[in-house]
N, C-alpha and C. Protein backbone atom coordinates (compact mmCIF):
# COMPACT_ATOMS: atom_id res chain seq x y z
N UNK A 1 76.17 206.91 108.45
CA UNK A 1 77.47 207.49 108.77
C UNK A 1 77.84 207.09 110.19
N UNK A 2 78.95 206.70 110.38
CA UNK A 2 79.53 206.32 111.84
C UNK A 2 79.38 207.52 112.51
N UNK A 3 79.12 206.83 113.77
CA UNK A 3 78.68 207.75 115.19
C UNK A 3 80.10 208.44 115.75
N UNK A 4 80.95 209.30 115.37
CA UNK A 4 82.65 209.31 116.25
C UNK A 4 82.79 209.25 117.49
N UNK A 5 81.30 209.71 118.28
CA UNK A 5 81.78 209.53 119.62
C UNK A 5 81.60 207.45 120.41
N UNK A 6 80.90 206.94 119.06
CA UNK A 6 81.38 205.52 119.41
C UNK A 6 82.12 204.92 118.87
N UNK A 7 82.62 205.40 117.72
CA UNK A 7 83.92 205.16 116.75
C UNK A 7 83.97 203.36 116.48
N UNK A 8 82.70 202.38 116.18
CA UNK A 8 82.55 201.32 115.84
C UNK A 8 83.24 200.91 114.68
N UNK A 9 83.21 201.93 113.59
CA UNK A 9 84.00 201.05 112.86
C UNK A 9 85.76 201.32 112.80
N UNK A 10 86.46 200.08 111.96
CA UNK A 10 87.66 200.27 112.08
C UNK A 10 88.42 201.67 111.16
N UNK A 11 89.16 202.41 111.79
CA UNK A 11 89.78 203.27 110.78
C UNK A 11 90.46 202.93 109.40
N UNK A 12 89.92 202.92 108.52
CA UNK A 12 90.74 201.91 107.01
C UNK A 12 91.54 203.23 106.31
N UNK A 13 91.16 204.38 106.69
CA UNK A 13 92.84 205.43 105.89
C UNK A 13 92.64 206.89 106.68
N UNK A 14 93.88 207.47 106.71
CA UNK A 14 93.74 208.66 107.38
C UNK A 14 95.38 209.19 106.05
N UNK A 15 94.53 210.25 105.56
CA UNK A 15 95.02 211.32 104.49
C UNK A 15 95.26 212.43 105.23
N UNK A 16 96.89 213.13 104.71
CA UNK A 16 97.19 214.69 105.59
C UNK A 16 97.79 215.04 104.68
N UNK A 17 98.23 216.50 105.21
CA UNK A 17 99.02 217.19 104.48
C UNK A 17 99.95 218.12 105.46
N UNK A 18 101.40 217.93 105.22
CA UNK A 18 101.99 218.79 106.14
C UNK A 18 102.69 219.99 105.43
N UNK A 19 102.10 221.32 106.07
CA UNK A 19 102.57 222.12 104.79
C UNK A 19 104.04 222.54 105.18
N UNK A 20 104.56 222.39 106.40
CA UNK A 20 106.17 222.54 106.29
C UNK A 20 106.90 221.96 105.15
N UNK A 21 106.82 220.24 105.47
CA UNK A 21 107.27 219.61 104.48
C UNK A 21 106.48 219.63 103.05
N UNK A 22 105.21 220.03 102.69
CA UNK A 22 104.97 220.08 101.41
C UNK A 22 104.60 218.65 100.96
N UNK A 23 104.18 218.14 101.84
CA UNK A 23 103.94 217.03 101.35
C UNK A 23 102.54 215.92 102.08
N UNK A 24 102.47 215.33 101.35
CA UNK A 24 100.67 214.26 101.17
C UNK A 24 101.22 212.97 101.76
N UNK A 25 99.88 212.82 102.63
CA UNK A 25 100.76 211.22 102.90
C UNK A 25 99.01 210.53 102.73
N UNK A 26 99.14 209.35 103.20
CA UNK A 26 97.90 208.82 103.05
C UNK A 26 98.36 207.26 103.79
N UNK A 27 97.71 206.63 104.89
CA UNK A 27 98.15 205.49 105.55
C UNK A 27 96.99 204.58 105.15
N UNK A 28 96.83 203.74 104.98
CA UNK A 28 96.01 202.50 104.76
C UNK A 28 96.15 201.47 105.25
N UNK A 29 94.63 200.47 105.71
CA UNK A 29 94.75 199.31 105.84
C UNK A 29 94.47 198.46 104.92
N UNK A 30 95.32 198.19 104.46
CA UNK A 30 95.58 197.32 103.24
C UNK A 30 96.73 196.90 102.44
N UNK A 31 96.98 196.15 101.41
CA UNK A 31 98.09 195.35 101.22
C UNK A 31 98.62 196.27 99.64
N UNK A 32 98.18 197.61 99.52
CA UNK A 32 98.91 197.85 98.53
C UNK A 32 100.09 198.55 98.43
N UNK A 33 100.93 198.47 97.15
CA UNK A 33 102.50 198.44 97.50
C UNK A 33 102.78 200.39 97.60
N UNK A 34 104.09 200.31 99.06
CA UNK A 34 104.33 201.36 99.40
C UNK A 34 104.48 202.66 98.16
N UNK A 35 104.33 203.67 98.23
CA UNK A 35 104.84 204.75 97.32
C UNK A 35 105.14 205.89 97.91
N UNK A 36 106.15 207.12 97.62
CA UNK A 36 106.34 208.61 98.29
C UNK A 36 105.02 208.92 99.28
N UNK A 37 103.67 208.24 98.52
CA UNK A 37 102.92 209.22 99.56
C UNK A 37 101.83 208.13 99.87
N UNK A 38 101.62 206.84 100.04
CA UNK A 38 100.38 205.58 100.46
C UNK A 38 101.99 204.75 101.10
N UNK A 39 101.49 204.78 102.49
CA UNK A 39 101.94 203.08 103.50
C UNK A 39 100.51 202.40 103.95
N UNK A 40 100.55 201.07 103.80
CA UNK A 40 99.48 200.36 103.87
C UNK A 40 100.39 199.42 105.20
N UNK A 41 98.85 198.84 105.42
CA UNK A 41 99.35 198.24 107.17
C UNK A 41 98.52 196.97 106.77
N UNK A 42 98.56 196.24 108.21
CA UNK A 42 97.63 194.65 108.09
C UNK A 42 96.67 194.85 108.98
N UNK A 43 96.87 196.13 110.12
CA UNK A 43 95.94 196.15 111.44
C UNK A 43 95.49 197.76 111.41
N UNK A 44 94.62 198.25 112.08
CA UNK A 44 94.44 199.41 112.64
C UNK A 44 95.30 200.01 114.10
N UNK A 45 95.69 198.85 114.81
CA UNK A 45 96.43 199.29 115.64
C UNK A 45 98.35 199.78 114.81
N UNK A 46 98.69 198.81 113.45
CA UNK A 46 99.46 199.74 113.12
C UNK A 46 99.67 200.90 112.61
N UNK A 47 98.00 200.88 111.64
CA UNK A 47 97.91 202.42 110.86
C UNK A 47 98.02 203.28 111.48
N UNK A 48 97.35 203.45 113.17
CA UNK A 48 97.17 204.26 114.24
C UNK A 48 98.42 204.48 114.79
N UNK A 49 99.57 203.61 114.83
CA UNK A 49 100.64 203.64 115.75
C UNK A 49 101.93 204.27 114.95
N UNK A 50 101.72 204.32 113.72
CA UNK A 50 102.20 205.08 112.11
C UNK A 50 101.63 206.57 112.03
N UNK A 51 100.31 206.37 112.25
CA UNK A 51 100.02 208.10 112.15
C UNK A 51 100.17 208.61 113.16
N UNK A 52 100.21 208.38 114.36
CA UNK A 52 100.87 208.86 115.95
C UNK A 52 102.24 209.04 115.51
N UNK A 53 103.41 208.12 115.12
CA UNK A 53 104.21 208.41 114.87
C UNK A 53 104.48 209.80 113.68
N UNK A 54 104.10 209.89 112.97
CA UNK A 54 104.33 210.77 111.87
C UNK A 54 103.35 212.13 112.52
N UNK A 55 102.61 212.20 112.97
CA UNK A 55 102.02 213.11 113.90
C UNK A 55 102.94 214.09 114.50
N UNK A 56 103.43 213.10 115.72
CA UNK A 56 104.61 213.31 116.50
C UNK A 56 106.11 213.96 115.71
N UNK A 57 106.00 213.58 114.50
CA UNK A 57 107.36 214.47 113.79
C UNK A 57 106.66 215.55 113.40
N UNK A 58 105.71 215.61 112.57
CA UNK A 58 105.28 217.08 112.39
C UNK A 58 105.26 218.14 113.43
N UNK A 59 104.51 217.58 114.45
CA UNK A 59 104.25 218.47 115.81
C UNK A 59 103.52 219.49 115.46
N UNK A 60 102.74 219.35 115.31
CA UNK A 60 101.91 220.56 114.36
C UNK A 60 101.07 221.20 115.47
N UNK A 61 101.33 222.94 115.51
CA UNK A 61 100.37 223.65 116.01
C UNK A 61 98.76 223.90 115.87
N UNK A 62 98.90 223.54 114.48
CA UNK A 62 97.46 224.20 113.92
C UNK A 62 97.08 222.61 113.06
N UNK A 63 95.72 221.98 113.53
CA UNK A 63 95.26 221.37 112.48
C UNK A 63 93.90 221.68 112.16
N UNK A 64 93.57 221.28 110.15
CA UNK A 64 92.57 221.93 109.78
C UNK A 64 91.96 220.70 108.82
N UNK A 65 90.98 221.15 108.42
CA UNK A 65 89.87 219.78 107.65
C UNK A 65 88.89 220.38 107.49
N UNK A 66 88.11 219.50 106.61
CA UNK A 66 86.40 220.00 107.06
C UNK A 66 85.68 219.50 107.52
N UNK A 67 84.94 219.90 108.90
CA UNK A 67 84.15 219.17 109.48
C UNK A 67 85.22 218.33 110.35
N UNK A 68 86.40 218.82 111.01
CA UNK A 68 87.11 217.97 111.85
C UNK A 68 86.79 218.07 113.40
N UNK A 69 86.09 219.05 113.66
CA UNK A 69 85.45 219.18 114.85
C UNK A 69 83.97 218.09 115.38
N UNK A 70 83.55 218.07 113.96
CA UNK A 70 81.99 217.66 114.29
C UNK A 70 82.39 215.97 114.18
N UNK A 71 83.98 215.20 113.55
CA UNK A 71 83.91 214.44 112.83
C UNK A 71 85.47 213.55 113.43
N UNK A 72 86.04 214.47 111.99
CA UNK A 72 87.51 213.49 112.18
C UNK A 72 88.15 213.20 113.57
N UNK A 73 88.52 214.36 114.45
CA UNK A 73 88.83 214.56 115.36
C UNK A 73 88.37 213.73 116.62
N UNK A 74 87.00 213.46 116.58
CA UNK A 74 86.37 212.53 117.63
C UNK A 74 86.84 211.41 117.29
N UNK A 75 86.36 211.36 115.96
CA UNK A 75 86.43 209.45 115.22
C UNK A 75 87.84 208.97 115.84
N UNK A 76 88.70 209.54 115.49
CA UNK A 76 90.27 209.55 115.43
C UNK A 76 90.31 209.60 117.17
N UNK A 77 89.84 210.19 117.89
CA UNK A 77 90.50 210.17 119.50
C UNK A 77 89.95 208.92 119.80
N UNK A 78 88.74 208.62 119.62
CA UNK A 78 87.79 207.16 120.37
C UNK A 78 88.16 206.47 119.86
N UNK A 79 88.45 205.95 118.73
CA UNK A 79 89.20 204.74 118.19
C UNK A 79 90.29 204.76 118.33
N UNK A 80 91.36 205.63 118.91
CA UNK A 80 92.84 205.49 119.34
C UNK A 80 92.58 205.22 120.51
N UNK A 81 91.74 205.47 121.57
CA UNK A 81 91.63 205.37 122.75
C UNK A 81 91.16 203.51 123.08
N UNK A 82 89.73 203.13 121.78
CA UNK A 82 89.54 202.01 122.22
C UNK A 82 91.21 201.04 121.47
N UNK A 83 91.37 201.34 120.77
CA UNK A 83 92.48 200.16 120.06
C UNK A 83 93.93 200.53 120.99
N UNK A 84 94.09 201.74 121.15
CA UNK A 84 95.64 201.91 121.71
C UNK A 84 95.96 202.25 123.07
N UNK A 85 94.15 202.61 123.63
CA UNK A 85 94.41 203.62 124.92
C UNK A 85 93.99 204.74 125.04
N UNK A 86 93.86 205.42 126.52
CA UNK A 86 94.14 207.14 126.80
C UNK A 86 95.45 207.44 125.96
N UNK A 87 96.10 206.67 126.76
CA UNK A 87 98.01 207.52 126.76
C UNK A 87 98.22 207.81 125.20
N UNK A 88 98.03 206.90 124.60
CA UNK A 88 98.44 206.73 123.05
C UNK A 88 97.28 208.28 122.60
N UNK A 89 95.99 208.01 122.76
CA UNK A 89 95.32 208.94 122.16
C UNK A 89 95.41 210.54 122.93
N UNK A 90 96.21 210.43 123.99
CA UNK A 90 96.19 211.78 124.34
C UNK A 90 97.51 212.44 123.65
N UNK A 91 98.21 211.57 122.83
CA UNK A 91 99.83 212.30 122.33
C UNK A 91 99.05 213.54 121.30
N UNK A 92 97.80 212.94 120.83
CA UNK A 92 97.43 214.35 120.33
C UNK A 92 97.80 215.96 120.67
N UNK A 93 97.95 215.92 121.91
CA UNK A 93 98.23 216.97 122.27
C UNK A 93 99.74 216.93 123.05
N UNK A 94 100.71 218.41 122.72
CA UNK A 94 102.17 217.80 123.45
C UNK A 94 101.93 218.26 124.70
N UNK A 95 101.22 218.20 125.43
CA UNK A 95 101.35 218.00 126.70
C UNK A 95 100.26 216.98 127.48
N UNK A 96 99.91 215.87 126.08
CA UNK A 96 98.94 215.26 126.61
C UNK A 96 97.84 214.96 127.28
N UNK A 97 96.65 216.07 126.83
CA UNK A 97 95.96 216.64 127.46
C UNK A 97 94.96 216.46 126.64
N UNK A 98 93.94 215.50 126.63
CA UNK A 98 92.91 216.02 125.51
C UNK A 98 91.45 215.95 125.63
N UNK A 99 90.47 216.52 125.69
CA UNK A 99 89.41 216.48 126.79
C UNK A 99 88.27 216.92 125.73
N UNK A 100 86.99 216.31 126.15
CA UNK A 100 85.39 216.94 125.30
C UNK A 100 85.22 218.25 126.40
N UNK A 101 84.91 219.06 125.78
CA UNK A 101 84.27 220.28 126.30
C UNK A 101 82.50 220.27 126.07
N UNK A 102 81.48 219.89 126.94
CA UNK A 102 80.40 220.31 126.57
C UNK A 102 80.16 220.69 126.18
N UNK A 103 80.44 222.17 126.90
CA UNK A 103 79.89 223.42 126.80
C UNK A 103 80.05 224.04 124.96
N UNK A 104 81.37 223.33 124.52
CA UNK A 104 81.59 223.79 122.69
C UNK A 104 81.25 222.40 121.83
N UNK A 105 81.19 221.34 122.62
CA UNK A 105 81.01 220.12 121.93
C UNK A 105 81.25 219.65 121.08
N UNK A 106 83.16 219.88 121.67
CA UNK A 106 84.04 219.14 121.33
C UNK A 106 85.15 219.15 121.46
N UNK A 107 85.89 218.09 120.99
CA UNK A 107 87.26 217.85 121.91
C UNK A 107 88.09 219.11 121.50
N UNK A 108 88.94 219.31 123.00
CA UNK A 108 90.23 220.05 122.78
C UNK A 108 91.03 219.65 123.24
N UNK A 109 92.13 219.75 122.24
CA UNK A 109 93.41 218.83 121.93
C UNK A 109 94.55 220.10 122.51
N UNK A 110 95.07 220.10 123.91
CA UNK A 110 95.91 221.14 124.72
C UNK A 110 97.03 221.50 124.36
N UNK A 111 97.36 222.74 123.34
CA UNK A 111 98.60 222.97 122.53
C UNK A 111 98.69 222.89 121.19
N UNK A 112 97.00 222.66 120.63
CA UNK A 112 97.11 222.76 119.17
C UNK A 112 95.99 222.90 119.48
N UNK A 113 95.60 224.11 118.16
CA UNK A 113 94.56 224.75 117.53
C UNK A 113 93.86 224.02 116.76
N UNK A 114 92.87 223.61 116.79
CA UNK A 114 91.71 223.25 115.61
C UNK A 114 91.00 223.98 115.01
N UNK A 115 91.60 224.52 113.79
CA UNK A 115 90.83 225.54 113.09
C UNK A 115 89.64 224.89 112.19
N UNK A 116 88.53 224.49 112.17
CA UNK A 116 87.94 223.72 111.57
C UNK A 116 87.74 224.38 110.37
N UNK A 117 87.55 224.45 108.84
CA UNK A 117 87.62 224.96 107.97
C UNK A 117 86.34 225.34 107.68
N UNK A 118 85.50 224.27 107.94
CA UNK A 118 83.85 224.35 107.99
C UNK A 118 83.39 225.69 108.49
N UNK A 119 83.75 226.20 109.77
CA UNK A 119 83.19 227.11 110.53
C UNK A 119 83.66 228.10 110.22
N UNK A 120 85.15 227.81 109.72
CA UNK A 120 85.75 229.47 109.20
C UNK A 120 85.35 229.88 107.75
N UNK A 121 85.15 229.40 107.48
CA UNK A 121 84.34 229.35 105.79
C UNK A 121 83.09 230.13 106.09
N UNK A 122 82.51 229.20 107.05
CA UNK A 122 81.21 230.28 107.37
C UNK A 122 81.12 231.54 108.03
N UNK A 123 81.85 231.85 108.77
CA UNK A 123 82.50 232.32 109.37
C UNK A 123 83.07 233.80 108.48
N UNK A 124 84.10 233.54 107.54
CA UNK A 124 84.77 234.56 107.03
C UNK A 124 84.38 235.22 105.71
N UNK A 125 83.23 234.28 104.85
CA UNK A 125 82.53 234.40 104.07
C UNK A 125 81.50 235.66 103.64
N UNK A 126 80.80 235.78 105.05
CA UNK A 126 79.78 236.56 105.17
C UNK A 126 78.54 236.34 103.91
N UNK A 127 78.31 235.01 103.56
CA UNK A 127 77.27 234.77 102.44
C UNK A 127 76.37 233.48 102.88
N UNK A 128 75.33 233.14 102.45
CA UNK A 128 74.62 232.05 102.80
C UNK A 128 74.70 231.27 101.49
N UNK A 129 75.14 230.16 101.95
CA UNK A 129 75.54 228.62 100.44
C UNK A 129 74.19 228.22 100.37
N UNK A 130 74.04 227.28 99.71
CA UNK A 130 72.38 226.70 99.46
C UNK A 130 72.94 224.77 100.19
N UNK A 131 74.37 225.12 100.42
CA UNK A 131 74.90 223.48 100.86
C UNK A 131 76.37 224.12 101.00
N UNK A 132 76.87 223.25 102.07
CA UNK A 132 78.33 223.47 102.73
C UNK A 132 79.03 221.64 103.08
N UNK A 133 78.50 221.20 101.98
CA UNK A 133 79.07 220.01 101.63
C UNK A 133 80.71 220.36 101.72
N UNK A 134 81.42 219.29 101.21
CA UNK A 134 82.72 220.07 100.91
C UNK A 134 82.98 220.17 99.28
N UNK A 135 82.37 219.05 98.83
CA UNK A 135 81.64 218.60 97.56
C UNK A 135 81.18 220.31 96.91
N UNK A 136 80.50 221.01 97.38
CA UNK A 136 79.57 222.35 96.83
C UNK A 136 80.83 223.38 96.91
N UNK A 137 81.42 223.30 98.21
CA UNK A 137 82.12 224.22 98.38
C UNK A 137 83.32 224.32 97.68
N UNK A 138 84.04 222.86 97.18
CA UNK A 138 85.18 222.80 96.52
C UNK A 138 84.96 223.30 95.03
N UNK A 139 83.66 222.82 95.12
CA UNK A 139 83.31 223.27 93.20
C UNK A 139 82.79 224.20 92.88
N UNK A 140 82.83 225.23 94.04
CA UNK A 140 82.23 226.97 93.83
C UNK A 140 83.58 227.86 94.11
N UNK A 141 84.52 227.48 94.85
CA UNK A 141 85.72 227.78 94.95
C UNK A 141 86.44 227.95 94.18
N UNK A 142 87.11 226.58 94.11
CA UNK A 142 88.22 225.86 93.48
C UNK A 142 88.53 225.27 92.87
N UNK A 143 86.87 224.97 92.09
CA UNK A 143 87.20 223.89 91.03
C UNK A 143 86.82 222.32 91.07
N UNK A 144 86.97 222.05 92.75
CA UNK A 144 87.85 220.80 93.02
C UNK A 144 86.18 220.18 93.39
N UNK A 145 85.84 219.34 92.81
CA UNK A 145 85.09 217.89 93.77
C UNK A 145 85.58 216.73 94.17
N UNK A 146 84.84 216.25 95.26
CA UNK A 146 85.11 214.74 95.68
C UNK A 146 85.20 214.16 94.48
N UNK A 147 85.46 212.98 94.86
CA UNK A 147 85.59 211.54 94.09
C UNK A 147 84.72 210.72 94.46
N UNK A 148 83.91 210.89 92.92
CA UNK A 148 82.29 210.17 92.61
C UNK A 148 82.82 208.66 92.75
N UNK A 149 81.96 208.07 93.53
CA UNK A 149 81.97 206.86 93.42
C UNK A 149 80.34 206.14 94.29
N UNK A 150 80.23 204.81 93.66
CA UNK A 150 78.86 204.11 93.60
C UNK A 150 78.63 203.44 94.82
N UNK A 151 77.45 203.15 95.36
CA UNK A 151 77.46 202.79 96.73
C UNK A 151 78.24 203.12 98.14
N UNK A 152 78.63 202.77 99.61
CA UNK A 152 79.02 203.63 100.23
C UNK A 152 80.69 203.52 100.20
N UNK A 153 81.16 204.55 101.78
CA UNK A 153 82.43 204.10 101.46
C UNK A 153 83.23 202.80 101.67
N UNK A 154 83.00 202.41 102.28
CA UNK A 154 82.80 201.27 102.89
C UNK A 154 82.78 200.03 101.45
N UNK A 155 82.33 199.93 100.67
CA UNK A 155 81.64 199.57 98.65
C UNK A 155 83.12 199.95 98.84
N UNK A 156 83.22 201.12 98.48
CA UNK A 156 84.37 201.82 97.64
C UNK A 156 85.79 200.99 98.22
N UNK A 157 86.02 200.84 99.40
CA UNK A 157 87.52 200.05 100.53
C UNK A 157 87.04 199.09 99.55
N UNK A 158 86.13 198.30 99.64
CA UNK A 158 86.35 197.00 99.58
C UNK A 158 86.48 196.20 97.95
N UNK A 159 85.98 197.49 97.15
CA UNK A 159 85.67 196.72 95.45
C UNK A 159 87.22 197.77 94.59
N UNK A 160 87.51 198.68 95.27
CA UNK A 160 88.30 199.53 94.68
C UNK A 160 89.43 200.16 95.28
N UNK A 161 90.54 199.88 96.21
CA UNK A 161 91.32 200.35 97.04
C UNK A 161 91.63 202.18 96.65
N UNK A 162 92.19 201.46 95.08
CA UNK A 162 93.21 202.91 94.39
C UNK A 162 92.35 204.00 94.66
N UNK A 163 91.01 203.67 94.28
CA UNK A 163 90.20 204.91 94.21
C UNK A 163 89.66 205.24 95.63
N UNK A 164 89.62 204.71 96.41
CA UNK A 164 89.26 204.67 97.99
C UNK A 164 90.31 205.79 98.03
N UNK A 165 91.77 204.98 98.10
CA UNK A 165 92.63 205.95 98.49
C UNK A 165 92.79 207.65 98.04
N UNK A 166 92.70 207.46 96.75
CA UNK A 166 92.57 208.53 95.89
C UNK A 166 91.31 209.81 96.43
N UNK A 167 89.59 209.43 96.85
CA UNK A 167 88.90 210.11 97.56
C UNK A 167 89.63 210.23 98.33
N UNK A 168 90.73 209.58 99.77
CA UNK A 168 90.71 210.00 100.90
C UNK A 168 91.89 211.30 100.63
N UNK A 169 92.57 210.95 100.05
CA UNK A 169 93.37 212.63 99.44
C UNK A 169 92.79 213.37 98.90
N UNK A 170 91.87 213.56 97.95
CA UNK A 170 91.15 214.16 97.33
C UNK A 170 90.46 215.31 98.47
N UNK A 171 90.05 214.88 99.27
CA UNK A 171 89.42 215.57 100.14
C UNK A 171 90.51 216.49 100.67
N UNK A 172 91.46 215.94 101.23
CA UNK A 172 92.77 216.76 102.00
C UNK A 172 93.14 217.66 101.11
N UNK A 173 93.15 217.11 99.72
CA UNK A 173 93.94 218.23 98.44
C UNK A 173 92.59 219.81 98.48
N UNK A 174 91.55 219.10 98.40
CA UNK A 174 89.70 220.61 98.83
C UNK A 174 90.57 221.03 99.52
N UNK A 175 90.81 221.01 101.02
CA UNK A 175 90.72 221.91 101.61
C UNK A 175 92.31 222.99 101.78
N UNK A 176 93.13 221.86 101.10
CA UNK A 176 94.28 222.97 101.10
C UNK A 176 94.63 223.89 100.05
N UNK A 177 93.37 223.50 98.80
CA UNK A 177 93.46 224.46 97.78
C UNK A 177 92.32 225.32 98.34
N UNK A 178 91.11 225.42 99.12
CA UNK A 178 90.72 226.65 99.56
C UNK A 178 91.13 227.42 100.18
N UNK A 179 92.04 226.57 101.61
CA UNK A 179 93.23 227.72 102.30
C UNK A 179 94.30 228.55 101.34
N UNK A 180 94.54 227.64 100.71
CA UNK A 180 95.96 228.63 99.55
C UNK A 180 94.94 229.56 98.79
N UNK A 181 94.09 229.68 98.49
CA UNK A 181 92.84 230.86 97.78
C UNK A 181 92.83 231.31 99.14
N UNK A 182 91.89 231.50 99.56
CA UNK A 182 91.36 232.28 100.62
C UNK A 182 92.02 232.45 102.01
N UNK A 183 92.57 231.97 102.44
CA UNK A 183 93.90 232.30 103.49
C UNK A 183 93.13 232.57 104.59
N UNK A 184 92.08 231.44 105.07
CA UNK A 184 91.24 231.63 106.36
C UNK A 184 92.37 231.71 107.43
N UNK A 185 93.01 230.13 107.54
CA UNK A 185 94.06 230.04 108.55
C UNK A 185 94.41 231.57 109.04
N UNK A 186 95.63 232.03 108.20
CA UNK A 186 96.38 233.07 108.34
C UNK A 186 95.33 234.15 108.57
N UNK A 187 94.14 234.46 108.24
CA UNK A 187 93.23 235.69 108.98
C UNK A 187 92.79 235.34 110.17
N UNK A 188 92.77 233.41 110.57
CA UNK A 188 91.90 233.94 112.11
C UNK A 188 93.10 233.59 112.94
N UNK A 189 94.38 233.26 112.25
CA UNK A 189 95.76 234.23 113.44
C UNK A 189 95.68 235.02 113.65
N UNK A 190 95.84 236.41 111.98
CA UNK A 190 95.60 237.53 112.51
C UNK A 190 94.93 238.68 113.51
N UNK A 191 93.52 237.83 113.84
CA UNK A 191 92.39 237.95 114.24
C UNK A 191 92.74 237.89 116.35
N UNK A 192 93.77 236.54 116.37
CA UNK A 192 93.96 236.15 117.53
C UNK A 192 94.84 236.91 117.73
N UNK A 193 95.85 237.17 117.19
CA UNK A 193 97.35 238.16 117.51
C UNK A 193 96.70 239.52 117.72
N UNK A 194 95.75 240.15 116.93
CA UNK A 194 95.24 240.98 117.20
C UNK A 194 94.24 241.48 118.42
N UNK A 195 93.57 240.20 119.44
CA UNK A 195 93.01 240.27 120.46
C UNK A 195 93.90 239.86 121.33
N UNK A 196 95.10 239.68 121.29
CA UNK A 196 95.90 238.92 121.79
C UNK A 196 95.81 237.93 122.56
């Protein structure tokens, strides 16, 4: 598994979901043809300069995933930073501010919340899993598993795009059908409004 805080390999898709608009997007590097919710690129510096852009329209207070603390979040700052820059990788945050904290070990992005889903799961649960895959957790939940596929991901980009793409939503679709069940988000607002 790639290291995020050296972010060596190239980013080949980044899958979201914006729940204002209600809608899935999924960016790729690769040559397959546009649709409502897959734009494919030729470089990583455009996929990156596409999801900064579409970032930037959402403006999103709160972002969530699983494992985006330990994971996405790094991968995604160090590889915007080596391909685009600080400046580019600090728009993460709207006041451009985005910094590793030791002491929690890991980045905070100044003006948006990272609710990691991982931790609030554990967190709001009060039970011990036997595995906190997202894989275990989607299919004790919600029904929902990853998308089985043979050798790594890396196999999967290169022998099978559709289905590449398809896991990288797949995953985004887990975690927003456990928030719409279980409504972590909206309890650890409550939680904050309530300590104010």
């Amino acid at each position: 598994f790639p290291d995020p805080q050296r972010a060596d390999n190239k980013i080949t898709a980044i899958a979201l979901y914006d729940r204002v608009s209600d809608r899935y997007s999924c960016f790729v590097l690769s040559n397959v043809p546009k649709t409502d919710v897959v734009e494919s690129f030729k470089s990583e510096e455009e996929l990156l300069q596409r999801f900064y852009q579409k970032y930037l329209e959402i403006n999103p207070t709160i972002l969530s995933g699983w494992n985006i603390d330990g994971f996405d979040i790094p991968y995604l700052y160090n590889s915007t930073t080596k391909v685009l820059g600080h400046l580019f990788a600090n728009a993460l945050s709207p006041i451009g501010e985005v910094f590793y904290s030791e002491h929690k070990r890991r980045h905070k992005i100044a003006g948006v919340s990272c609710l990691d889903y991982l931790p609030l799961y554990k967190l709001f649960t009060y039970t011990q899993q036997s595995s906190y895959r997202l894989d275990f957790i989607g299919q004790k939940e919600v029904g929902l598993g990853k998308i089985e596929y043979e050798g790594t991901l890396q196999d999967l980009y290169e022998s099978d795009i559709n289905k590449y793409i398809e896991y990288n939503l797949n995953d985004v679709k887990i975690v927003k059908a456990l928030d719409d069940k279980l409504k972590f988000i909206e309890l650890a607002r409550g939680v904050c409004h309530l300590g104010h």
